[in-house]
C-alpha atoms as a PDB file:
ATOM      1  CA  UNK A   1       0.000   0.000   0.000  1.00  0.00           C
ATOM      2  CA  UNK A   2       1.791   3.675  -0.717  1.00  0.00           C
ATOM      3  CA  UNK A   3       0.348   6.625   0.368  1.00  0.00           C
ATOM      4  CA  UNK A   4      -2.224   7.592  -1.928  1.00  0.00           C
ATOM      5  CA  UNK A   5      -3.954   4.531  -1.149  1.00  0.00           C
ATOM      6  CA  UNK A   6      -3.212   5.563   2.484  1.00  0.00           C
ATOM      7  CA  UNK A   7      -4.470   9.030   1.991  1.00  0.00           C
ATOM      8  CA  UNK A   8      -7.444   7.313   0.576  1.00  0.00           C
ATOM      9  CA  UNK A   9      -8.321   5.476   3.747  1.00  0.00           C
ATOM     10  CA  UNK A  10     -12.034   6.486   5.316  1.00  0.00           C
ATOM     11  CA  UNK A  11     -13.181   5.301   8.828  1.00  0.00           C
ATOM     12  CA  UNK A  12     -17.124   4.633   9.156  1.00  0.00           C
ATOM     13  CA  UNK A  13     -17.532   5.792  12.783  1.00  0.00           C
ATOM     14  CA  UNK A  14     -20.784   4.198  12.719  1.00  0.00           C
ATOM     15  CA  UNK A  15     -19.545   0.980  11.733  1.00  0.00           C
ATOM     16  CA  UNK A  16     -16.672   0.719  13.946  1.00  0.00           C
ATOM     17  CA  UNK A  17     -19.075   1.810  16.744  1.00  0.00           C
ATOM     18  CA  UNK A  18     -21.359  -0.878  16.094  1.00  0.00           C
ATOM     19  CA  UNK A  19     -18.428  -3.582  15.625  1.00  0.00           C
ATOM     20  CA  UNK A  20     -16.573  -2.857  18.831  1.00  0.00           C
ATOM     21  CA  UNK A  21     -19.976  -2.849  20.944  1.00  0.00           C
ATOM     22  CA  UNK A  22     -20.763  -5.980  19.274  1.00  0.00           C
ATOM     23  CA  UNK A  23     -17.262  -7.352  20.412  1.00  0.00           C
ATOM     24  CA  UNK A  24     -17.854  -5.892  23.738  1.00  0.00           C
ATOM     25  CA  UNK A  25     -20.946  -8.282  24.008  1.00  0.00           C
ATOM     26  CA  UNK A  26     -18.775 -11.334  23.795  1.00  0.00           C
ATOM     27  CA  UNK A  27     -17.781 -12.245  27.281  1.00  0.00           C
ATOM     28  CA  UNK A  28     -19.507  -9.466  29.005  1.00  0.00           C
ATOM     29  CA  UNK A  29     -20.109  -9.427  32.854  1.00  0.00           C
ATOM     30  CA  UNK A  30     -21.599  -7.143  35.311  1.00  0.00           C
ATOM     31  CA  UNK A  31     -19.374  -6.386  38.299  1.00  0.00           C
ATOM     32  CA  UNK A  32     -20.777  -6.178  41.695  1.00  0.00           C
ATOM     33  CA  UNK A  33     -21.163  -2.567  42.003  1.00  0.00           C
ATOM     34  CA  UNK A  34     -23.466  -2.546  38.257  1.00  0.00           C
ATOM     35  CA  UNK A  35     -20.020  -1.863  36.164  1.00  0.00           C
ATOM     36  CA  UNK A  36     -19.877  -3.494  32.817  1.00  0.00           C
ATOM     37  CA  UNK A  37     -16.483  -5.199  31.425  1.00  0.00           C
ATOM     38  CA  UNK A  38     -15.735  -7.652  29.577  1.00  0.00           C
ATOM     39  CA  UNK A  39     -14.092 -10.888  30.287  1.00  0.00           C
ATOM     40  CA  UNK A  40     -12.390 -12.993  27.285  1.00  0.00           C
ATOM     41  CA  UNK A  41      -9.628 -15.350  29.203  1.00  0.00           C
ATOM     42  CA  UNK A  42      -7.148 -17.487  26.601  1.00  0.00           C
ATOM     43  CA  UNK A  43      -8.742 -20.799  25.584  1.00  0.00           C
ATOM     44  CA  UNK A  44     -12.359 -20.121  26.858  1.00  0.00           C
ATOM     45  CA  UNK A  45     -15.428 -20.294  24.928  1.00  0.00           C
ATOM     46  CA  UNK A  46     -15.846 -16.330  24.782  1.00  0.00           C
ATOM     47  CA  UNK A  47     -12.735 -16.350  23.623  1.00  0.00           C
ATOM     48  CA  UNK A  48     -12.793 -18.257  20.894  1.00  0.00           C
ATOM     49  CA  UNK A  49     -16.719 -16.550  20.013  1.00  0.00           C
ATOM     50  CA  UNK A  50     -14.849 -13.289  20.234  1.00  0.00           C
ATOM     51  CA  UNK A  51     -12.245 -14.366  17.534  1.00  0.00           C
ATOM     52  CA  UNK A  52     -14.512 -16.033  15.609  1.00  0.00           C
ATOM     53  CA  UNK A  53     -16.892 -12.507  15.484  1.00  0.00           C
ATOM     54  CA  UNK A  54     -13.746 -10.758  13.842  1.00  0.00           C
ATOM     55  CA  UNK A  55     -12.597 -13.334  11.420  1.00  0.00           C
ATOM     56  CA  UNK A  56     -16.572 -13.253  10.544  1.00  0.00           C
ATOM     57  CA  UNK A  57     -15.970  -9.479   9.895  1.00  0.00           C
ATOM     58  CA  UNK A  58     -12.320 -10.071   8.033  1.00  0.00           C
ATOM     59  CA  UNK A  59     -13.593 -12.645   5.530  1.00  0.00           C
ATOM     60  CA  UNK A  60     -16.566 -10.629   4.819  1.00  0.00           C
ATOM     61  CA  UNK A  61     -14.539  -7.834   3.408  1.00  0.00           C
ATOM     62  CA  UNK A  62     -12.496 -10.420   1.398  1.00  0.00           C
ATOM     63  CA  UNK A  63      -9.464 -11.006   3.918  1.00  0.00           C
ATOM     64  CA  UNK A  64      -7.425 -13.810   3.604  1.00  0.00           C
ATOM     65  CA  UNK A  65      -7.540 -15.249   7.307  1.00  0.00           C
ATOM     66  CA  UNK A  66      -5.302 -17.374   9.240  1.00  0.00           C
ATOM     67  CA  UNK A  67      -5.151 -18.639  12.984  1.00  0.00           C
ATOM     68  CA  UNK A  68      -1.615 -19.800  14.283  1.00  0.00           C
ATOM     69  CA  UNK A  69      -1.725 -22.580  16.910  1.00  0.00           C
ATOM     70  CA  UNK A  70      -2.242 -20.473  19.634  1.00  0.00           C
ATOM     71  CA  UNK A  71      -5.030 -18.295  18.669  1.00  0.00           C
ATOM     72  CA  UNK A  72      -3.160 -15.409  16.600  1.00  0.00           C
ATOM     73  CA  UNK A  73      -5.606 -14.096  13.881  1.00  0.00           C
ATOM     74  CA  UNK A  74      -3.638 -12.701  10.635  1.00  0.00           C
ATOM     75  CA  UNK A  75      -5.391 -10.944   7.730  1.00  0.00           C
ATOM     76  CA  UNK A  76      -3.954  -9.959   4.904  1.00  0.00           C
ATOM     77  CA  UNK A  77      -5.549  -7.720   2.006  1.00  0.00           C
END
């Protein structure tokens, strides 16, 4: 990529809003005093859900995806 495709680059606020709430979701959890987090520990099922959710996203822009052995995602364009 040079720069004028860099310089080309738009972010859709709305979209990346949406997507990172929507990650947020995976693994969330209430703490005792009503604050929200979110809890995705290596090797648990909301882990591997939360993963899953992005390479969903990266495929569906046309992303080549890999996963290593240990849970690294890779994407190339």
């Amino acid at each position: 990529m040079d720069a004028a495709d860099i310089a080309g680059l738009r972010i859709d606020i709305e979209r990346l809003s949406a997507r990172i709430e929507a990650l947020g979701e995976v693994g969330a959890v209430t703490g005792p005093n009503g604050e929200r987090g979110c809890a995705r520990l290596a090797i648990t099922d909301a882990d591997r859900d939360g993963r899953d959710l992005v390479v969903t996203w990266m495929r569906d822009l046309g992303l080549d995806v890999t996963i290593d052995a240990i849970g690294n995602v890779f994407a190339t364009r």
